[in-house]
Protein backbone atom coordinates (compact mmCIF):
# COMPACT_ATOMS: atom_id res chain seq x y z
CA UNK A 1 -19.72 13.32 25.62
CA UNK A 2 -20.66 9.67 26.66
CA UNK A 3 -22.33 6.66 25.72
CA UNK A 4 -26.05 7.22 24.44
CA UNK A 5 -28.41 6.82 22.10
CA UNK A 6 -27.95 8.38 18.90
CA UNK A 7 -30.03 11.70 18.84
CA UNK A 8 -32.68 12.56 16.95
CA UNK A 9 -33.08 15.15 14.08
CA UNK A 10 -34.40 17.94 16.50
CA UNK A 11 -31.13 16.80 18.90
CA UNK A 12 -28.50 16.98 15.96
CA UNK A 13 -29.69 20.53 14.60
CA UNK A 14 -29.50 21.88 18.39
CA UNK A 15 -26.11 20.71 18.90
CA UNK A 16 -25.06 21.80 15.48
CA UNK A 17 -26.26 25.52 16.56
CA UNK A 18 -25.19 25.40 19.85
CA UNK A 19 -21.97 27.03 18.58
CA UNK A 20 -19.77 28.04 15.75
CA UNK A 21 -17.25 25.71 16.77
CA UNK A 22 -17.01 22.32 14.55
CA UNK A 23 -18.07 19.79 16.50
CA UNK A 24 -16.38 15.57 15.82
CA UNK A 25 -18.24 12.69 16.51
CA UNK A 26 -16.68 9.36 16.85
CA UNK A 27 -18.24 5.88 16.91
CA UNK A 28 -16.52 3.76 18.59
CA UNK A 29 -16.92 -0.45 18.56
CA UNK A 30 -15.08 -3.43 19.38
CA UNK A 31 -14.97 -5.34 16.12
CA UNK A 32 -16.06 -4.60 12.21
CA UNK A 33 -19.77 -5.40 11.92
CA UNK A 34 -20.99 -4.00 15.10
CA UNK A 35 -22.96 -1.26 12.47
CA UNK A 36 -20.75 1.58 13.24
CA UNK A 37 -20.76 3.01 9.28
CA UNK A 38 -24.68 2.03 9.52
CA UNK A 39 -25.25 4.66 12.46
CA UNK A 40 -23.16 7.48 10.97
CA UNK A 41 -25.46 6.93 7.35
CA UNK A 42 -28.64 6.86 9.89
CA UNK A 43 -27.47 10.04 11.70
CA UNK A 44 -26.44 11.33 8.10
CA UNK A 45 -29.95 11.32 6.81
CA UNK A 46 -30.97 12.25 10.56
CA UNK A 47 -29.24 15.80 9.74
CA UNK A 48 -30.45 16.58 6.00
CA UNK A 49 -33.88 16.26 7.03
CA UNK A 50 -33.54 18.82 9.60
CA UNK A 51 -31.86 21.22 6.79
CA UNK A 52 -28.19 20.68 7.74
CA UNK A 53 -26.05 20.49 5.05
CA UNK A 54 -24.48 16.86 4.96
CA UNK A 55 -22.27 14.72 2.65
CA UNK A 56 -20.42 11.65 2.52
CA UNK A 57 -16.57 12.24 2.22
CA UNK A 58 -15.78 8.60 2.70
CA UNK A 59 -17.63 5.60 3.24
CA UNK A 60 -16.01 2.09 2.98
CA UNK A 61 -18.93 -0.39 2.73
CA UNK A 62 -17.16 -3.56 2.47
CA UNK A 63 -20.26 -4.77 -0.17
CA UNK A 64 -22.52 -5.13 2.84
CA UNK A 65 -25.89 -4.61 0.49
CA UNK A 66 -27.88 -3.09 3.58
CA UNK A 67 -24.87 -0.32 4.34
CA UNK A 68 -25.18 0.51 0.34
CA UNK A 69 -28.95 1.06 0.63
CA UNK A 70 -28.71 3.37 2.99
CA UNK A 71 -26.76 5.30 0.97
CA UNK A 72 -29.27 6.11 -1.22
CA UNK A 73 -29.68 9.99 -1.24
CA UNK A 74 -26.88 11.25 0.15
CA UNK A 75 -24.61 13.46 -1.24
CA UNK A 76 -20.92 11.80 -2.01
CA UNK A 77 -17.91 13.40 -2.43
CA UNK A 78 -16.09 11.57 -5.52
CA UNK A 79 -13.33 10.18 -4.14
CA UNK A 80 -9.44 11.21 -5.56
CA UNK A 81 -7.51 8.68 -7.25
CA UNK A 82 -4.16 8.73 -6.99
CA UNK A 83 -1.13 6.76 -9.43
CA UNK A 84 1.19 4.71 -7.43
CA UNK A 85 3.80 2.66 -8.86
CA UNK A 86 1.26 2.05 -11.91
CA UNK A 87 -1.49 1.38 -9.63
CA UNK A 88 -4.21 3.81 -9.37
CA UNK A 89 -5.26 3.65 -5.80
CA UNK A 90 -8.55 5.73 -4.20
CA UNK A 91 -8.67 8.22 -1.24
CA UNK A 92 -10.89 10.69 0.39
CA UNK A 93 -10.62 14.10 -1.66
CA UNK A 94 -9.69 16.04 1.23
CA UNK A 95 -9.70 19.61 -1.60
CA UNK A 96 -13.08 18.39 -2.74
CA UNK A 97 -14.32 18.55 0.34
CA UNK A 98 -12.61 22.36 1.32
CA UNK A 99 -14.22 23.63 -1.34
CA UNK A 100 -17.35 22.61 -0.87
CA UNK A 101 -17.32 23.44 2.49
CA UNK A 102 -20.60 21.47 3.95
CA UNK A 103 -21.87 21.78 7.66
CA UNK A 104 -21.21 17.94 8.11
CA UNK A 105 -19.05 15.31 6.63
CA UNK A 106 -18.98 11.72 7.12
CA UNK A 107 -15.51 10.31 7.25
CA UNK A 108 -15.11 6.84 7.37
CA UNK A 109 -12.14 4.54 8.69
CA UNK A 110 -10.27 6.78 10.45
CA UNK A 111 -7.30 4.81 11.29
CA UNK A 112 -6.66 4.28 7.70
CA UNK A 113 -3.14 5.50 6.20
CA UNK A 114 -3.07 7.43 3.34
CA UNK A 115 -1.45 6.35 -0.62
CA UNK A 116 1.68 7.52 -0.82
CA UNK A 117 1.30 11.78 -2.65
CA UNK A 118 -1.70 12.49 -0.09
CA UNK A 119 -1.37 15.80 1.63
CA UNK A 120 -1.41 13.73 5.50
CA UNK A 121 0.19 10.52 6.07
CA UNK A 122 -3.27 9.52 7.92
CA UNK A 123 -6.90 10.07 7.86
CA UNK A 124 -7.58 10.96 10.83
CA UNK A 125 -4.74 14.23 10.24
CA UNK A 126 -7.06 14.74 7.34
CA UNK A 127 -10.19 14.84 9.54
CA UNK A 128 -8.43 17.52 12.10
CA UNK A 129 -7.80 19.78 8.68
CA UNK A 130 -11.66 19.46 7.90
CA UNK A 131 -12.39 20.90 11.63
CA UNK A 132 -10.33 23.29 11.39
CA UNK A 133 -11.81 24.71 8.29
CA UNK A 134 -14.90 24.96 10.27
CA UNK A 135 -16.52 21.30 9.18
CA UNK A 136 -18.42 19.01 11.35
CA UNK A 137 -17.20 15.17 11.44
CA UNK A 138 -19.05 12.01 12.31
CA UNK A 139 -16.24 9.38 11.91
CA UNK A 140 -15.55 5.66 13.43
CA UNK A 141 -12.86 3.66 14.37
CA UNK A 142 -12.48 0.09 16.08
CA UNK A 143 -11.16 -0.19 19.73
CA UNK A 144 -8.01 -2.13 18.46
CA UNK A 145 -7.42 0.85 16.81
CA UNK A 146 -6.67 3.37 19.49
CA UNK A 147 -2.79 3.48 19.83
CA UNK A 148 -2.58 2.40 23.85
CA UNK A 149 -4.79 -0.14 23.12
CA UNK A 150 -2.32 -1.92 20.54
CA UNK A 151 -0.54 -4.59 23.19
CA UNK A 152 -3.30 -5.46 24.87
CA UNK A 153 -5.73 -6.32 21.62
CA UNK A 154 -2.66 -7.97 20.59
CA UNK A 155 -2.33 -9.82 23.07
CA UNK A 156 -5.68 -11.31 23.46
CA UNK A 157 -6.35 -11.54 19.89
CA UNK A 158 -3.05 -12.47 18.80
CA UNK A 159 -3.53 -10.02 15.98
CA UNK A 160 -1.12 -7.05 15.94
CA UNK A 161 -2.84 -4.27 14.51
CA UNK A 162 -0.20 -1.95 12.26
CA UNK A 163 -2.60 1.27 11.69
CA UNK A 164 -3.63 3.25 15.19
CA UNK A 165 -4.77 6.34 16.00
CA UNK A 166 -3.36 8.30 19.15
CA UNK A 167 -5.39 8.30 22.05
CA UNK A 168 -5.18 11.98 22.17
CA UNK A 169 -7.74 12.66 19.03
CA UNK A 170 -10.16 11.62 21.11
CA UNK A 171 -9.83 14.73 23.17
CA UNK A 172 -10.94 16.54 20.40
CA UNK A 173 -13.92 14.88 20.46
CA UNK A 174 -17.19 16.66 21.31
CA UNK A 175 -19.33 13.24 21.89
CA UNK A 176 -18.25 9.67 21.75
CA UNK A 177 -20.90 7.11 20.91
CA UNK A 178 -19.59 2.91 21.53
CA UNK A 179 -22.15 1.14 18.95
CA UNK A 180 -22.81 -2.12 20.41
CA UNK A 181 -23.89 -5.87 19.82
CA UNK A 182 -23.51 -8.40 21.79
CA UNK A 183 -21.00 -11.24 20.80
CA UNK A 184 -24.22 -13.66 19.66
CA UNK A 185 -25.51 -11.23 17.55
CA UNK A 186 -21.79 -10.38 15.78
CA UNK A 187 -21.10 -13.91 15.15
CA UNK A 188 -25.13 -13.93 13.18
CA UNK A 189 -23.83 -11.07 11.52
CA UNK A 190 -21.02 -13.03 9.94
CA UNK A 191 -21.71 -16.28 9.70
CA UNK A 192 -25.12 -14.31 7.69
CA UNK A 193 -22.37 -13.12 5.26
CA UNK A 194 -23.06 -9.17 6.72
CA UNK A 195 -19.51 -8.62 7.75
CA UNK A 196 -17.11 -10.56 5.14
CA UNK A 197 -17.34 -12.44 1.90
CA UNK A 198 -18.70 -16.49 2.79
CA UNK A 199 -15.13 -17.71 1.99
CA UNK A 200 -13.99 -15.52 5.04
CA UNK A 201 -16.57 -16.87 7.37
CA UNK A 202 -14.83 -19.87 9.04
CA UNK A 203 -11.32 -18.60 9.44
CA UNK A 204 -12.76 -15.55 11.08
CA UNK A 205 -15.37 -17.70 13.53
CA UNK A 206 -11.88 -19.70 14.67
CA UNK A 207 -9.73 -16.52 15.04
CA UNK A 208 -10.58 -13.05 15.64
CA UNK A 209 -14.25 -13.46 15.99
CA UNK A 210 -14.04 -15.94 18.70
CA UNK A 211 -16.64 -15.22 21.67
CA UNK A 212 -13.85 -14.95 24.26
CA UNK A 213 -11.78 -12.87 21.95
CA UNK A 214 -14.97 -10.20 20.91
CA UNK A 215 -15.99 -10.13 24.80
CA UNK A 216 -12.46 -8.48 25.44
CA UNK A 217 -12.80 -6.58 23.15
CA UNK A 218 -16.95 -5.27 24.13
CA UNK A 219 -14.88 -4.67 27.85
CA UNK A 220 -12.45 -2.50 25.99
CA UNK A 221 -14.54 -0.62 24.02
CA UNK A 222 -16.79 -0.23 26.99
CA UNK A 223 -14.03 1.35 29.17
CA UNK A 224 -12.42 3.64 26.67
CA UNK A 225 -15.53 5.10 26.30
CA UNK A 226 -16.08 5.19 29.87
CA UNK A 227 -12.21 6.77 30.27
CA UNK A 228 -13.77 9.88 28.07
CA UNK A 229 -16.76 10.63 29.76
CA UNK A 230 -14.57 10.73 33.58
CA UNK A 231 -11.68 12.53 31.62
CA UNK A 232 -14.68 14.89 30.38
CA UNK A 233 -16.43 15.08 33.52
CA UNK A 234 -13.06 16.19 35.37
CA UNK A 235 -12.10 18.71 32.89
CA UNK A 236 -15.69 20.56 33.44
CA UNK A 237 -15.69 20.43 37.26
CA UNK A 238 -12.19 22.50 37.26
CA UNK A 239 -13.76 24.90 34.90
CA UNK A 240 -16.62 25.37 36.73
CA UNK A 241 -14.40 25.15 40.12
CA UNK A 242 -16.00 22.37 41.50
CA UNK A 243 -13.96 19.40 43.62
CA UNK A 244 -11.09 20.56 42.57
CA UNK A 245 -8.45 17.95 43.05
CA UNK A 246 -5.90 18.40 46.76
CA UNK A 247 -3.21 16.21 45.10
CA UNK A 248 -3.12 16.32 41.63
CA UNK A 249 -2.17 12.97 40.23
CA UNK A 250 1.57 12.90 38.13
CA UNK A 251 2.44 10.31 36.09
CA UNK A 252 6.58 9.54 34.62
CA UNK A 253 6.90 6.87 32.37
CA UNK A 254 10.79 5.81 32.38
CA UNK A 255 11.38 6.09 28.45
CA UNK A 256 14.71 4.62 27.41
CA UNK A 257 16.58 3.79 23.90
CA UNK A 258 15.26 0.34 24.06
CA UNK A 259 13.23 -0.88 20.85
CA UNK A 260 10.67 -2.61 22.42
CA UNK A 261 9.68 1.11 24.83
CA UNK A 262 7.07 1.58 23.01
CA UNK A 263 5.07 -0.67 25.21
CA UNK A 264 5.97 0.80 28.35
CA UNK A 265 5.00 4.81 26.61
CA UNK A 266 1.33 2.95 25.42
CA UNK A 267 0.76 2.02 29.41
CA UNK A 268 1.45 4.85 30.59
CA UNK A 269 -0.56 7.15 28.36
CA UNK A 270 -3.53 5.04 29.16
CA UNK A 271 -2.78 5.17 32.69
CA UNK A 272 -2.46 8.63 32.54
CA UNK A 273 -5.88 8.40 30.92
CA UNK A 274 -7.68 6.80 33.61
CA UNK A 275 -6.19 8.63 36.25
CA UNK A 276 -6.89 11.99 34.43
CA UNK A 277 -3.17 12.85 34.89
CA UNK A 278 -0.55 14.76 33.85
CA UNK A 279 2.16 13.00 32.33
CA UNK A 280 5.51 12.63 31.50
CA UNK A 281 8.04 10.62 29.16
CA UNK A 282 11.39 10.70 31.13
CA UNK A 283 14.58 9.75 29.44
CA UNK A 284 18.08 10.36 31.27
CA UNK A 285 20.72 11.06 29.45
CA UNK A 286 23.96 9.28 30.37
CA UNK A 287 27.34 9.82 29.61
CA UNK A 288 27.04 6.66 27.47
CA UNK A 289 24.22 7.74 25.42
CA UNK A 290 25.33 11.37 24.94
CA UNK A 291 24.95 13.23 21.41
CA UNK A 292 27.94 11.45 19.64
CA UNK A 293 28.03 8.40 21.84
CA UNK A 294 24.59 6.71 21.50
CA UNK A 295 24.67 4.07 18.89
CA UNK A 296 22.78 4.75 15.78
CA UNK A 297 19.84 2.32 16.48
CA UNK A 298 19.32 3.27 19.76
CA UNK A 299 19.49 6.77 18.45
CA UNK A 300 17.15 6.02 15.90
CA UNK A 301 14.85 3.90 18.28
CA UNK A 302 15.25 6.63 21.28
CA UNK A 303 13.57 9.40 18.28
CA UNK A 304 11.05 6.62 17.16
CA UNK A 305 10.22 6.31 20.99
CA UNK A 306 10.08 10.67 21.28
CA UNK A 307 7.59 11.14 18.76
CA UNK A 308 5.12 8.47 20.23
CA UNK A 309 5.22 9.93 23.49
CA UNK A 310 4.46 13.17 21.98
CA UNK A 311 1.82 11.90 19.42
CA UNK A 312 0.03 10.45 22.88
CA UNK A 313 0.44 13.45 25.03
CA UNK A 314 3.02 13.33 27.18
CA UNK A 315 5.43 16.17 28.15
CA UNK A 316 8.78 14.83 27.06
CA UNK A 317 11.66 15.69 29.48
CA UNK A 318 15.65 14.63 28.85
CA UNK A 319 17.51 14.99 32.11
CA UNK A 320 21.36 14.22 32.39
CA UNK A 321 22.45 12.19 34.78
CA UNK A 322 25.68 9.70 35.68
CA UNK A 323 23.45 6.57 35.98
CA UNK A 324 19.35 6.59 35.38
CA UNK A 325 18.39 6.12 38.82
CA UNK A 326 19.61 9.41 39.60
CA UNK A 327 17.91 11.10 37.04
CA UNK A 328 14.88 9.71 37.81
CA UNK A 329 14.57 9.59 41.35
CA UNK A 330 15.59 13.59 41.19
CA UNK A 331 13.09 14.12 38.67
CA UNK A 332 10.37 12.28 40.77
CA UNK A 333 11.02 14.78 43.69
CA UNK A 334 11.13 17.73 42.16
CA UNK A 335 7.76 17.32 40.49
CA UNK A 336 5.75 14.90 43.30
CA UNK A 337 4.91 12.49 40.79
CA UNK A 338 2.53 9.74 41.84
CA UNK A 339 2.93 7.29 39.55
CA UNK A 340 5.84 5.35 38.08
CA UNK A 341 6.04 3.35 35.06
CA UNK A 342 8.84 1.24 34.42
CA UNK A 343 10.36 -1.12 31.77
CA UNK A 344 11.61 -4.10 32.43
CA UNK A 345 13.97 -6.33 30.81
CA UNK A 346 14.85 -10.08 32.40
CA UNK A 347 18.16 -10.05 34.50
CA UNK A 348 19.97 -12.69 36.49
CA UNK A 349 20.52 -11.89 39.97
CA UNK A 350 24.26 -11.45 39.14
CA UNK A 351 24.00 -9.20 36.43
CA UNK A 352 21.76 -6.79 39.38
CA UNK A 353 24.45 -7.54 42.10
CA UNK A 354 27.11 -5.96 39.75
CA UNK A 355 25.17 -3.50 38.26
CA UNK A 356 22.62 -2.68 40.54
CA UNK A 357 19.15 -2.57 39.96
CA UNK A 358 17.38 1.05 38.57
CA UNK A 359 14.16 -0.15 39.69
CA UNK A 360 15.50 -1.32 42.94
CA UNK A 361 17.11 2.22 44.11
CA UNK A 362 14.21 4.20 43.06
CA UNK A 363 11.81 2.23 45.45
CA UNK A 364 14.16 2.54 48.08
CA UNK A 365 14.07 6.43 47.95
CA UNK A 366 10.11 7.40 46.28
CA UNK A 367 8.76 5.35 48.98
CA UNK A 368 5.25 7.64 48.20
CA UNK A 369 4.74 6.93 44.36
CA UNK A 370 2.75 3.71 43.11
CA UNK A 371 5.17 1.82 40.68
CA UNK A 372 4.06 -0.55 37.65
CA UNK A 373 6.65 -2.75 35.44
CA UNK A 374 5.73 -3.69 32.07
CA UNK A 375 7.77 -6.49 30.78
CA UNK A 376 10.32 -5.84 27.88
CA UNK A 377 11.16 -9.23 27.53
CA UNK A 378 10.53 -10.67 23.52
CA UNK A 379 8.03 -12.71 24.37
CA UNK A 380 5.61 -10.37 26.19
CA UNK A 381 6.30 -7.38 23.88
């Protein structure tokens, strides 16, 4: 799994009979128009010449004339249309695609979420149904995309991005190409009328195309990929019993009811990521927030903030505890964890003098772990 040229014919058909196990391909690139849908049609006609059966089951064009050429030839899957409301809106026939049961399918935009009466709420929960019926995927997806990734494109783009995909599909992943341009060549691409319609151009040059923008988000894409291959790399060594690790690295991310914890759970899983770490969402239950106390946002948000975890990986843990220091610091001992991520909100020194400081106490006594904050204040989250 890594970055690399796309194989040839003679490469895909080896690969395909190396074993019986489906295999998922994703292409991964920093913006639209870097010719991720392009590759997957090239690497589509790549297999049917070397006699593996391959069809489209979804391929989202966006009118780009040369993308619709190379279509030419390949088997598509009609798609299903669905009545919403009185609108008739068009997905992937996930069924169609069961039943006809080829070696390969091509599955485009994988962070897309489905109309409302679709079997999955998401594509790429679609996509895990088709490898698990035995099917082959090539399928792409944008680094803004991936769910850890959310704050920081965010961020620098100043474009929140509402459909993700948890980090953790990409474990499932059996190679991982990043399809590249460079930021000169993307900005050609658009201003040439090959990524959006003309009227689109300008507003897109002066906003999310801009070169310091599309650079972040080449570095992203770059080291996600990157993250894979070590994550990979790691994972065969301890099969094969090779280096194995003298300290295994731990990671706790200190999950709380707060709304804006999401933040804090998406840095940790992609520290946890890097490091190649086990990891943990730690929530202590106080006496405040027991079952019957807890208010029914924080309630609600404390389940919203549960789920992600889990969607990302982590091992969710609820410990009881008088105050949250306690729970945590107790919890940090027990299990040697390494690394600590914490929330943050803004406090005035009085409010820590009277309160005391969570953050404060568990440095005092984990003197051995590294600790990050991530700011929960509005304007950072």
């Amino acid at each position: 799994m890594g970055i690399e040229d796309r194989p040839n014919g003679d490469q895909l058909l080896a690969r395909f009979q190396a074993d019986d196990r489906a295999r998922l391909r994703i292409y991964i690139g920093a913006a639209p128009g870097v010719g991720k849908t392009y590759s997957m049609i090239e690497d589509a006609h790549a297999a049917r010449r070397e006699g593996i059966d391959a069809v489209v089951g979804f391929v989202e064009t966006h009118g780009r004339a040369e993308t619709e050429a190379k279509l030419a030839d390949l088997e598509i899957v009609a798609r299903k249309a669905l009545d919403y409301r009185g609108v008739v809106l068009e997905e992937m026939d996930l069924d169609a695609i069961l039943a006809r049961k080829p070696q390969l399918c091509m599955v485009d935009e994988l962070a897309h979420t489905n109309a409302p009466g679709s079997r999955h709420h998401k594509r790429y929960q679609d996509v895990l149904e088709l490898l698990e019926a035995g099917i082959s995927v090539m399928t792409a997806v944008n680094i803004q995309h991936l769910e850890t990734l959310n704050d920081a494109v965010g961020r620098v783009t100043g474009v929140r991005v509402r459909e993700t995909v948890p980090d953790t599909f990409l474990d499932r992943a059996d190679e991982v190409v990043n399809v590249d341009v460079t930021v000169q060549e993307l900005q050609t691409r658009l201003r040439q009328g090959k990524v959006y319609r003309p009227e689109k151009v300008e507003q897109a040059l002066t906003n999310f195309f801009r070169e310091t923008n599309l650079s972040t988000l080449r570095e992203l894409a770059l080291r996600a990929v990157a993250d894979e291959i070590g994550e990979k790399a790691a994972w065969q060594r301890q099969k094969e019993g090779l280096e194995p690790a003298l300290i295994p690295e731990r990671l706790m991310v200190c999950m709380s009811s707060n709304r804006a914890a999401p933040r804090v759970i998406r840095a940790g899983a992609r520290i946890a990521s890097r490091l190649g770490a086990r990891w943990y969402a730690v929530y202590v239950e106080t006496p405040r927030e027991a079952p019957g106390h807890i208010g029914r946002d924080d309630g609600a948000a404390l389940e919203h903030n549960i789920a992600m975890a889990q969607d990302l990986g982590a091992t969710v843990v609820r410990v009881k505890a008088d105050k949250p220091a306690d729970g945590l610091i107790a919890f940090a001992k027990r299990e040697g964890i390494t690394h600590v991520v914490f929330g943050q909100t803004a406090r005035s020194r009085w409010e820590i003098l009277l309160r005391g400081s969570t953050l404060n106490r568990f440095l005092e006594e984990v003197r051995d772990a590294t600790v990050q904050v991530v700011s929960l204040n509005e304007a950072h989250v």
